[in-house]
N, C-alpha and C. Protein backbone atom coordinates (compact mmCIF):
# COMPACT_ATOMS: atom_id res chain seq x y z
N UNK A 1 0.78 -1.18 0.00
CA UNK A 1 0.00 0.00 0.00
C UNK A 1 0.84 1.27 0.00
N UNK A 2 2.08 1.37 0.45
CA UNK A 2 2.73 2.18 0.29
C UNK A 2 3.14 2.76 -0.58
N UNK A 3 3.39 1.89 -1.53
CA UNK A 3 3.96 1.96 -3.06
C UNK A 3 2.89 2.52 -3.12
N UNK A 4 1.87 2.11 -3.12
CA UNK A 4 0.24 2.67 -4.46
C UNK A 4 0.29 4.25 -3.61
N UNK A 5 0.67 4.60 -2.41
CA UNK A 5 0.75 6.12 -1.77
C UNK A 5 1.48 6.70 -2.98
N UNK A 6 2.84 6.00 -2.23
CA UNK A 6 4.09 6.77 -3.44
C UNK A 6 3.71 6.67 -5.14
N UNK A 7 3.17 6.08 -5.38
CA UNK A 7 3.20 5.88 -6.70
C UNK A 7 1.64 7.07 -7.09
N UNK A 8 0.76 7.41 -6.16
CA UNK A 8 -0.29 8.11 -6.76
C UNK A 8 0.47 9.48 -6.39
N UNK A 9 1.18 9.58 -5.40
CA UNK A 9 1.60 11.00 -5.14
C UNK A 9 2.41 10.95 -5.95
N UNK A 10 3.30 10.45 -6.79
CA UNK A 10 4.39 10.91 -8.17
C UNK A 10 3.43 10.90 -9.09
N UNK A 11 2.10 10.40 -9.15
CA UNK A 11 1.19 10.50 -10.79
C UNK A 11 0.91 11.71 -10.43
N UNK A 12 0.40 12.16 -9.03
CA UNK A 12 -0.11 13.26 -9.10
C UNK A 12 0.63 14.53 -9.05
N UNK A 13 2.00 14.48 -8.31
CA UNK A 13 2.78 15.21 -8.67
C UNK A 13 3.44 15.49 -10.29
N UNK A 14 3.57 14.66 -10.71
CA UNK A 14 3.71 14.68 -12.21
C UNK A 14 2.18 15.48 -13.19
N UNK A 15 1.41 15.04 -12.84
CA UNK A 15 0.00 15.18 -13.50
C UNK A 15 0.28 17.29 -12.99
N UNK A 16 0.50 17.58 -11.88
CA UNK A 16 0.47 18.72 -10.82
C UNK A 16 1.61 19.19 -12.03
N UNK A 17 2.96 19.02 -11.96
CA UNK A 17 4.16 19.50 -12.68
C UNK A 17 3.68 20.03 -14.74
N UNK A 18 3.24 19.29 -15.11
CA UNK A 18 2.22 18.98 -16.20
C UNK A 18 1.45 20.23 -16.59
N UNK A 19 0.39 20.08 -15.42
CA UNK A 19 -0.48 21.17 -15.95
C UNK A 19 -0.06 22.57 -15.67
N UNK A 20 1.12 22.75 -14.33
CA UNK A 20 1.74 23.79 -14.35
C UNK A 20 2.55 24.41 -15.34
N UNK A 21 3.11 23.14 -15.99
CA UNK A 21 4.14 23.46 -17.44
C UNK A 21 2.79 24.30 -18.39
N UNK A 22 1.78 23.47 -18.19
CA UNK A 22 0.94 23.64 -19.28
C UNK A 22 0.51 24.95 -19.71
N UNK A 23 0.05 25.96 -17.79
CA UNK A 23 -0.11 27.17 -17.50
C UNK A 23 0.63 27.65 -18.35
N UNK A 24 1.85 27.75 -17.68
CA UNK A 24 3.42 28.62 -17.88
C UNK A 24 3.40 28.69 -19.13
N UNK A 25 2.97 27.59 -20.19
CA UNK A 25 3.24 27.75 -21.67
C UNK A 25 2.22 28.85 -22.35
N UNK A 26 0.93 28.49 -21.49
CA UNK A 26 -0.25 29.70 -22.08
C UNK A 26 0.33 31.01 -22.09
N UNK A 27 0.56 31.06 -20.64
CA UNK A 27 1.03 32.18 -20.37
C UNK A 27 2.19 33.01 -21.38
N UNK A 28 3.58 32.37 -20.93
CA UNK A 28 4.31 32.59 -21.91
C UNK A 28 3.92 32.67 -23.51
N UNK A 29 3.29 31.93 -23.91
CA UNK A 29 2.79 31.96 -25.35
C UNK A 29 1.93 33.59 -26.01
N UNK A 30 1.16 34.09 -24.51
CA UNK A 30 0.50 34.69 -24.59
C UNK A 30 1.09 36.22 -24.43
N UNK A 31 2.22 36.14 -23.85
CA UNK A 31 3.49 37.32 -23.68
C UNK A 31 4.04 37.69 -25.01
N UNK A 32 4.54 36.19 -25.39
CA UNK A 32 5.43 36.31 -26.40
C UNK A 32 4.45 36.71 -27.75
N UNK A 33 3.07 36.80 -27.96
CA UNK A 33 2.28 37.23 -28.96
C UNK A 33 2.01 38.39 -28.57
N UNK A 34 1.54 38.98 -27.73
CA UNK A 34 1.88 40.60 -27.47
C UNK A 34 3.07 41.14 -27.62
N UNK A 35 4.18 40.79 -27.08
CA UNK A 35 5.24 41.35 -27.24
C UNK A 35 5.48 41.62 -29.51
N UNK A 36 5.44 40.46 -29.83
CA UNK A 36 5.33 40.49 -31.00
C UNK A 36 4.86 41.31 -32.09
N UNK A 37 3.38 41.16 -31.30
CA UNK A 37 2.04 42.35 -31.29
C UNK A 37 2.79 43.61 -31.79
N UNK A 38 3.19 43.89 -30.23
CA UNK A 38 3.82 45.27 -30.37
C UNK A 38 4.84 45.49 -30.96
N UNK A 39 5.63 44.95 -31.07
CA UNK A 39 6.94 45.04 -31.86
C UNK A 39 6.92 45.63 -33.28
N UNK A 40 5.56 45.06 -34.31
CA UNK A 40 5.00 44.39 -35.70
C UNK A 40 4.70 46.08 -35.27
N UNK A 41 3.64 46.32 -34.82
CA UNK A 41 3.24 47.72 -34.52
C UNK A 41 4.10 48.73 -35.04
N UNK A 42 4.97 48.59 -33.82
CA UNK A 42 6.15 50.07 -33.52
C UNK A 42 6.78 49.67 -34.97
N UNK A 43 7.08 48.65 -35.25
CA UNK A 43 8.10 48.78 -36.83
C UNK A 43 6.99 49.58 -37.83
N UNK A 44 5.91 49.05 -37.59
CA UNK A 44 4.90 49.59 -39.03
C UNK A 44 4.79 51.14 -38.56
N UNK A 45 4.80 51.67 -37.40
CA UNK A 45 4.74 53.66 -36.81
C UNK A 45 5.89 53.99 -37.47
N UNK A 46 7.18 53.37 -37.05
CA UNK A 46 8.25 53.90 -37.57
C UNK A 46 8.58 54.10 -39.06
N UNK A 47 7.98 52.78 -39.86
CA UNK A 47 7.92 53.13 -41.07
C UNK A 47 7.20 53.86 -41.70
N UNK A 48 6.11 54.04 -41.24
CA UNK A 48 5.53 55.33 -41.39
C UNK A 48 5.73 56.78 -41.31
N UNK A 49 6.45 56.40 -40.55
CA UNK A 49 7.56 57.82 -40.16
C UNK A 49 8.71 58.46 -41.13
N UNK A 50 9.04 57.52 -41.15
CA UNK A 50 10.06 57.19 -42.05
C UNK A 50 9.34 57.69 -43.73
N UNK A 51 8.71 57.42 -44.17
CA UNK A 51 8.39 57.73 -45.31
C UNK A 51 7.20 59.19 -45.29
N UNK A 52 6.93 59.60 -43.93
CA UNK A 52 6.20 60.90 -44.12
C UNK A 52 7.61 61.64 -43.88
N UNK A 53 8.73 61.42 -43.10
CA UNK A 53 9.43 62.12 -43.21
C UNK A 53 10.34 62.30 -44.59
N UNK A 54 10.75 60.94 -45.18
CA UNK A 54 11.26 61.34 -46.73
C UNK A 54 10.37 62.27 -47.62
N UNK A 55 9.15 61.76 -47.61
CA UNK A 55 7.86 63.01 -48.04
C UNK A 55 8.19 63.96 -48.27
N UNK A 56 8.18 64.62 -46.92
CA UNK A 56 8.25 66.26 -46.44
C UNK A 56 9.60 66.57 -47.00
N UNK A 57 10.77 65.84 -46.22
CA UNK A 57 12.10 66.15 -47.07
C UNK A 57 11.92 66.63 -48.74
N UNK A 58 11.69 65.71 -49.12
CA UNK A 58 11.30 65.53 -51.04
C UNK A 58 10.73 66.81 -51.53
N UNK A 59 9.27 66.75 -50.86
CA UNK A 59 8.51 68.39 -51.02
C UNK A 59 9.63 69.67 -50.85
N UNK A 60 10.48 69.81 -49.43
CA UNK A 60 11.24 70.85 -49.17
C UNK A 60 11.94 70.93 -50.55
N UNK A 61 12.98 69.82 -50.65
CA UNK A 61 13.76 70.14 -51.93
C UNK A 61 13.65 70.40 -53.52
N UNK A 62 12.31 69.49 -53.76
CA UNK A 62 11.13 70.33 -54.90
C UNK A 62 10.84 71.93 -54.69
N UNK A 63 10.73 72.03 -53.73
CA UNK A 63 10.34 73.40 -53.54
C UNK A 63 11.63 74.48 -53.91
N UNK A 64 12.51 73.93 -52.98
CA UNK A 64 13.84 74.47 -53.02
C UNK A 64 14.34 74.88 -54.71
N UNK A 65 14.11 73.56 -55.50
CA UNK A 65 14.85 73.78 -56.55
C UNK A 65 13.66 74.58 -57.20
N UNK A 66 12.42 74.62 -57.59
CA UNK A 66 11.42 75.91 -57.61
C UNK A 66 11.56 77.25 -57.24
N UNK A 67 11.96 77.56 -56.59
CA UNK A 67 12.34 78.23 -56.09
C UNK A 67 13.66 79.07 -56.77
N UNK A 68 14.71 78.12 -56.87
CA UNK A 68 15.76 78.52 -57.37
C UNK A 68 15.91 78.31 -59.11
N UNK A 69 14.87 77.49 -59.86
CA UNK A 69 14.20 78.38 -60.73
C UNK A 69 13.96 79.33 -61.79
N UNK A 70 13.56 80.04 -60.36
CA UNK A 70 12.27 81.15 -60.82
C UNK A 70 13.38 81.98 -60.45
N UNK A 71 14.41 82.29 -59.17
CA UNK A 71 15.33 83.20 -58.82
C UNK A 71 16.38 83.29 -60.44
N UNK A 72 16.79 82.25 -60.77
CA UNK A 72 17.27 82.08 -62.11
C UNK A 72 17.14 82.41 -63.21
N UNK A 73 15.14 82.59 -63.71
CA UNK A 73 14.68 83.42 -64.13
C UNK A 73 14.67 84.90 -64.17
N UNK A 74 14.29 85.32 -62.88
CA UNK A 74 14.57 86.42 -63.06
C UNK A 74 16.41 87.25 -62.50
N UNK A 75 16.88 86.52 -62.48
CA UNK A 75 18.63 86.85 -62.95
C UNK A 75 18.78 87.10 -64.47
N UNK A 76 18.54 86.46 -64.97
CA UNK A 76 18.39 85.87 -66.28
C UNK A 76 17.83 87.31 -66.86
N UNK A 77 16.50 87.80 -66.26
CA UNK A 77 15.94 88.91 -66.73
C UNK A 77 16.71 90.29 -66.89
N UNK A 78 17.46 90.09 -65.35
CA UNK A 78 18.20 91.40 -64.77
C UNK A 78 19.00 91.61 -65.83
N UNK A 79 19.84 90.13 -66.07
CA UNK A 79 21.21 90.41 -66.76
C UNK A 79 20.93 90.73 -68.29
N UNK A 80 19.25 90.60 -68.92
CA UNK A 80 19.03 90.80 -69.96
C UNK A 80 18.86 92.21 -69.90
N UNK A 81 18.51 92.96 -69.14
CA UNK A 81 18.15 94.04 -68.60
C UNK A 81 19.40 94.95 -68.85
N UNK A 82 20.30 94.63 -68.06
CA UNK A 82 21.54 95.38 -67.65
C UNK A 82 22.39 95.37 -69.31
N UNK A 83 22.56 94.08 -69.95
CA UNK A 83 22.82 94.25 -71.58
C UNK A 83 22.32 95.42 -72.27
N UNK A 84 20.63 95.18 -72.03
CA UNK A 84 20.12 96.18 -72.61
C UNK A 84 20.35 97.73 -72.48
N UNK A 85 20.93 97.76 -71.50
CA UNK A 85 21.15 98.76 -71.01
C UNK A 85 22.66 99.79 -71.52
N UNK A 86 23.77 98.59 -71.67
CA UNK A 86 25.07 98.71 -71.40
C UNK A 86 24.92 99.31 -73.07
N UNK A 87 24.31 98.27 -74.11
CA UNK A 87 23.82 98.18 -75.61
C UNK A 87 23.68 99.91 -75.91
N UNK A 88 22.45 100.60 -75.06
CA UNK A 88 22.05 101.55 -75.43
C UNK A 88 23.17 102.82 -75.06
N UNK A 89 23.78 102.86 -74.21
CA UNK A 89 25.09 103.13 -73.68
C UNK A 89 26.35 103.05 -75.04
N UNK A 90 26.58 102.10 -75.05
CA UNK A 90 27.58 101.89 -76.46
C UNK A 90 27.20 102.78 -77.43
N UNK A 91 25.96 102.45 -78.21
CA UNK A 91 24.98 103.62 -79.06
C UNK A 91 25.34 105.58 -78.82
N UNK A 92 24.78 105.65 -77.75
CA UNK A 92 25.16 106.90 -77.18
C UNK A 92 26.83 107.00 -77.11
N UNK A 93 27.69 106.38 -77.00
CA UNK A 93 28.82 106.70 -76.79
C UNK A 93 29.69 106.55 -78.52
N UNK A 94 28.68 105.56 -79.00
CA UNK A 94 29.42 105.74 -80.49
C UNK A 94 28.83 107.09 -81.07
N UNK A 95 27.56 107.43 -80.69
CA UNK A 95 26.94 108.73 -81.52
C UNK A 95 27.88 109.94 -81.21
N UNK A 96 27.93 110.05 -79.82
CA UNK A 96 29.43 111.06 -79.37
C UNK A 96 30.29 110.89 -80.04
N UNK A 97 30.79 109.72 -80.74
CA UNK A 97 32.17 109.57 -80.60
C UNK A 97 31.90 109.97 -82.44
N UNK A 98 31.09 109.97 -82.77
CA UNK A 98 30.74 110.58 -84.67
C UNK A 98 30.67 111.81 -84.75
N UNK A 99 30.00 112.34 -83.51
CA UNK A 99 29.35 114.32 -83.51
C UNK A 99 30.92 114.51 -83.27
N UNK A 100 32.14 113.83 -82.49
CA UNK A 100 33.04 114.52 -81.98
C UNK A 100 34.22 114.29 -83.07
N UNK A 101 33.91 113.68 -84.29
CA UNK A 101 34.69 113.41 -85.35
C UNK A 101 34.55 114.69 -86.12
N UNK A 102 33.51 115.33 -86.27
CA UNK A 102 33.53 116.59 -87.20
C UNK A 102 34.28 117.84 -86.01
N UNK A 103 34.65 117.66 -85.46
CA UNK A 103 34.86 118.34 -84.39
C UNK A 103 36.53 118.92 -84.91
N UNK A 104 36.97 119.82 -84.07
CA UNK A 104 38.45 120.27 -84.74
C UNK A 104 39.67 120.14 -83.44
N UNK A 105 38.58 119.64 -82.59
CA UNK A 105 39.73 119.27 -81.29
C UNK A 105 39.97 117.80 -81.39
N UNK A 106 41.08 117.17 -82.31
CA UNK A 106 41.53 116.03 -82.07
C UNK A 106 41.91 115.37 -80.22
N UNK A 107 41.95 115.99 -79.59
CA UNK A 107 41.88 115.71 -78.17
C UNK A 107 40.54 114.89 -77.32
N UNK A 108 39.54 115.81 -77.92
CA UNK A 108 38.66 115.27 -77.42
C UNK A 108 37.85 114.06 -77.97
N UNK A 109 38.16 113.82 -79.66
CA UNK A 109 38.02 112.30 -79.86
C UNK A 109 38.56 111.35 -79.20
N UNK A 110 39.98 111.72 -79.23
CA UNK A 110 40.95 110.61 -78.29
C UNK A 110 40.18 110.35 -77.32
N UNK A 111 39.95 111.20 -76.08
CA UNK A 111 39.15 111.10 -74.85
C UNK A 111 37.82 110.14 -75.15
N UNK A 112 37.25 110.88 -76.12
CA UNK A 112 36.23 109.92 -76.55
C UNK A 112 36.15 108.37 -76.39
N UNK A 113 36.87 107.61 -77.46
CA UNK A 113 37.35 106.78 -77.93
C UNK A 113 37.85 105.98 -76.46
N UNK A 114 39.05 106.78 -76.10
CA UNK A 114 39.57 105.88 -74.66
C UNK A 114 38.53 105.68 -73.30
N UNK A 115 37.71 106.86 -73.53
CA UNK A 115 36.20 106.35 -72.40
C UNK A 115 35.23 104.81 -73.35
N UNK A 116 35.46 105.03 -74.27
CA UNK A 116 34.22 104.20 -74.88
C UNK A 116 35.31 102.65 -75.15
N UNK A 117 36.46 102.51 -74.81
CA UNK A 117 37.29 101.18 -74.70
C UNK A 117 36.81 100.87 -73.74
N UNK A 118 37.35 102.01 -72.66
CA UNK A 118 37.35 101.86 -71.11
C UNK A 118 35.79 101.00 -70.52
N UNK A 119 34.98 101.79 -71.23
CA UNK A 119 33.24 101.24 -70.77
C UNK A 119 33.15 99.95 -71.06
N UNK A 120 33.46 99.67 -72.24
CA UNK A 120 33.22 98.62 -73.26
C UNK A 120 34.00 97.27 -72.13
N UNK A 121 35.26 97.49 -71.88
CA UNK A 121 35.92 96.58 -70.56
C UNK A 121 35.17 96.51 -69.24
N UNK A 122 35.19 98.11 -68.55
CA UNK A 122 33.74 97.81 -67.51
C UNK A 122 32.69 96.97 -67.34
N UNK A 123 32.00 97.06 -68.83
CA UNK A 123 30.90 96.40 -68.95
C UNK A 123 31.05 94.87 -68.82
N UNK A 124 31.93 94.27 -69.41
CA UNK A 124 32.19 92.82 -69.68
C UNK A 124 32.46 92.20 -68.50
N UNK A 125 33.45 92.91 -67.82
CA UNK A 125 33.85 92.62 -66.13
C UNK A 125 32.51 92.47 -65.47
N UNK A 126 31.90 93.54 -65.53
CA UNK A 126 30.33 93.86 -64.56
C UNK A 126 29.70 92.59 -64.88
N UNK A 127 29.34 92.39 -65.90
CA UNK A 127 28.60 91.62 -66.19
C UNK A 127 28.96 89.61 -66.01
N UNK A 128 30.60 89.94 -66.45
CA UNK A 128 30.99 88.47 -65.82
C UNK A 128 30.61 88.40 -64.76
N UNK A 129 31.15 88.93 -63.72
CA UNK A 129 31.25 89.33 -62.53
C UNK A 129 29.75 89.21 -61.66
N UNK A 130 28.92 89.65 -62.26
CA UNK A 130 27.27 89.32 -61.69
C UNK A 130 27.38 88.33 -62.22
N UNK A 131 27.50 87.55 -63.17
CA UNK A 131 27.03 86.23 -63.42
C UNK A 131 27.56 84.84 -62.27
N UNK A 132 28.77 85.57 -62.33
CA UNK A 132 29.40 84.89 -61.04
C UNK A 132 28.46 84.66 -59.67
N UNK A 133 28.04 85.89 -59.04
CA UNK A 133 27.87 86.23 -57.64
C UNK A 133 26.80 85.65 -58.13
N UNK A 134 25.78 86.08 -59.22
CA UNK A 134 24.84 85.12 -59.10
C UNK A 134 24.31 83.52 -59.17
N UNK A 135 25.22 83.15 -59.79
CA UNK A 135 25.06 82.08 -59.81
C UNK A 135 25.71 81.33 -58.43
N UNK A 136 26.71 82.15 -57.71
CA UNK A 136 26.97 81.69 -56.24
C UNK A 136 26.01 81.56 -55.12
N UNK A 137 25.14 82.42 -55.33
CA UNK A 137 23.98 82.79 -54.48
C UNK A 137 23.34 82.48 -54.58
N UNK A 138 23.11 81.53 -56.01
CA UNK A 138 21.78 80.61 -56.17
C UNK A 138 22.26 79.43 -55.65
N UNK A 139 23.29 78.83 -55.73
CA UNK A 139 23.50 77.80 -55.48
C UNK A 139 23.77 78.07 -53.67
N UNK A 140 23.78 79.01 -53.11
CA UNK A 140 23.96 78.96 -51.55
C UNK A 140 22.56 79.41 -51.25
N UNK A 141 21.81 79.80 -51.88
CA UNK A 141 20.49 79.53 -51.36
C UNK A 141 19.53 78.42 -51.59
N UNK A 142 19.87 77.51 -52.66
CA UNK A 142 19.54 76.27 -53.00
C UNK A 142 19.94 75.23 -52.05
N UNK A 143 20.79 75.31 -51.48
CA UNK A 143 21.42 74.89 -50.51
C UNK A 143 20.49 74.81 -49.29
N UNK A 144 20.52 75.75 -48.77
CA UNK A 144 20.43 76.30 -47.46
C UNK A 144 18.76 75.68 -47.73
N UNK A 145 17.83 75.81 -48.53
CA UNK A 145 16.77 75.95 -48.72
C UNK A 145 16.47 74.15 -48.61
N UNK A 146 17.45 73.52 -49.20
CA UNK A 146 16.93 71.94 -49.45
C UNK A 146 17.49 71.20 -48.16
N UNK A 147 18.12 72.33 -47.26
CA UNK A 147 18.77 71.05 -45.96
C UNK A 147 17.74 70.92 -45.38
N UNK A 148 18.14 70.01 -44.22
CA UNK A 148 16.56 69.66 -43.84
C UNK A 148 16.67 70.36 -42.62
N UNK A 149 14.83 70.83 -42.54
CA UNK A 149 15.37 71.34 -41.29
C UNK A 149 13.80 70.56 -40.22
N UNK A 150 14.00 70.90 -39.02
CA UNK A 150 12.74 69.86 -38.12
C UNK A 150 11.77 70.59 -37.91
């Protein structure tokens, strides 16, 4: 009879060990699918994130280069502008430089003539010279415009 003691208290301890494993596994099973849960979650927020933030980036720098453009455009205008300008200038300085040909002061053609070299160099410088700064300034505001900012 002893044995059948010992032997029902190890079935039942075993049977006892068993269904405790059995718990522990629900349990655990039931952790490890939430945890999961959430995990699956936070990756899918973040990727979401992730691509509203490339978004917005994308838009900024569309914008940016829009932007720079239209600034390009109207450079483009100025410097057509300022030609036009330099053009009508030349005109006037060649018409001087014809009224001052009938003229009887050989002096003051010379003068003529050496202002209307002189301009003619001015002008080319000026005008390199803005093309330069402008085109520096587009590209440092193109810049500045497409970094990202938060």
């Amino acid at each position: 009879m002893v044995y059948t003691h010992v032997a029902a208290a190890i079935v039942a301890a075993a049977a006892a060990a068993t269904g405790a494993w059995q718990v522990q596994n629900w349990r655990y099973t039931g952790q490890i699918a939430r945890i999961q849960s959430e995990q699956a979650e936070a990756v899918a927020d973040a990727r979401q994130a992730a691509i509203n933030e490339a978004t917005r980036l994308q838009a900024q720098k569309d914008q940016a280069l829009h932007e720079a453009a239209q600034q390009a455009q109207r450079n483009a205008a100025a410097a057509a502008a300022a030609r036009r300008e330099s053009d009508g200038l030349r005109v006037e300085l060649t018409e001087a430089r014809l009224r001052m040909s009938s003229s009887t002061c050989a002096s003051v053609r010379d003068h003529a003539a050496a202002l209307s070299g002189v301009f003619d160099q001015c002008v080319g410088s000026l005008e390199g010279m803005a093309r330069q700064a402008d085109g520096h300034a587009l590209d440092a505001r193109t810049l500045m415009q497409a970094w990202p900012k938060k």
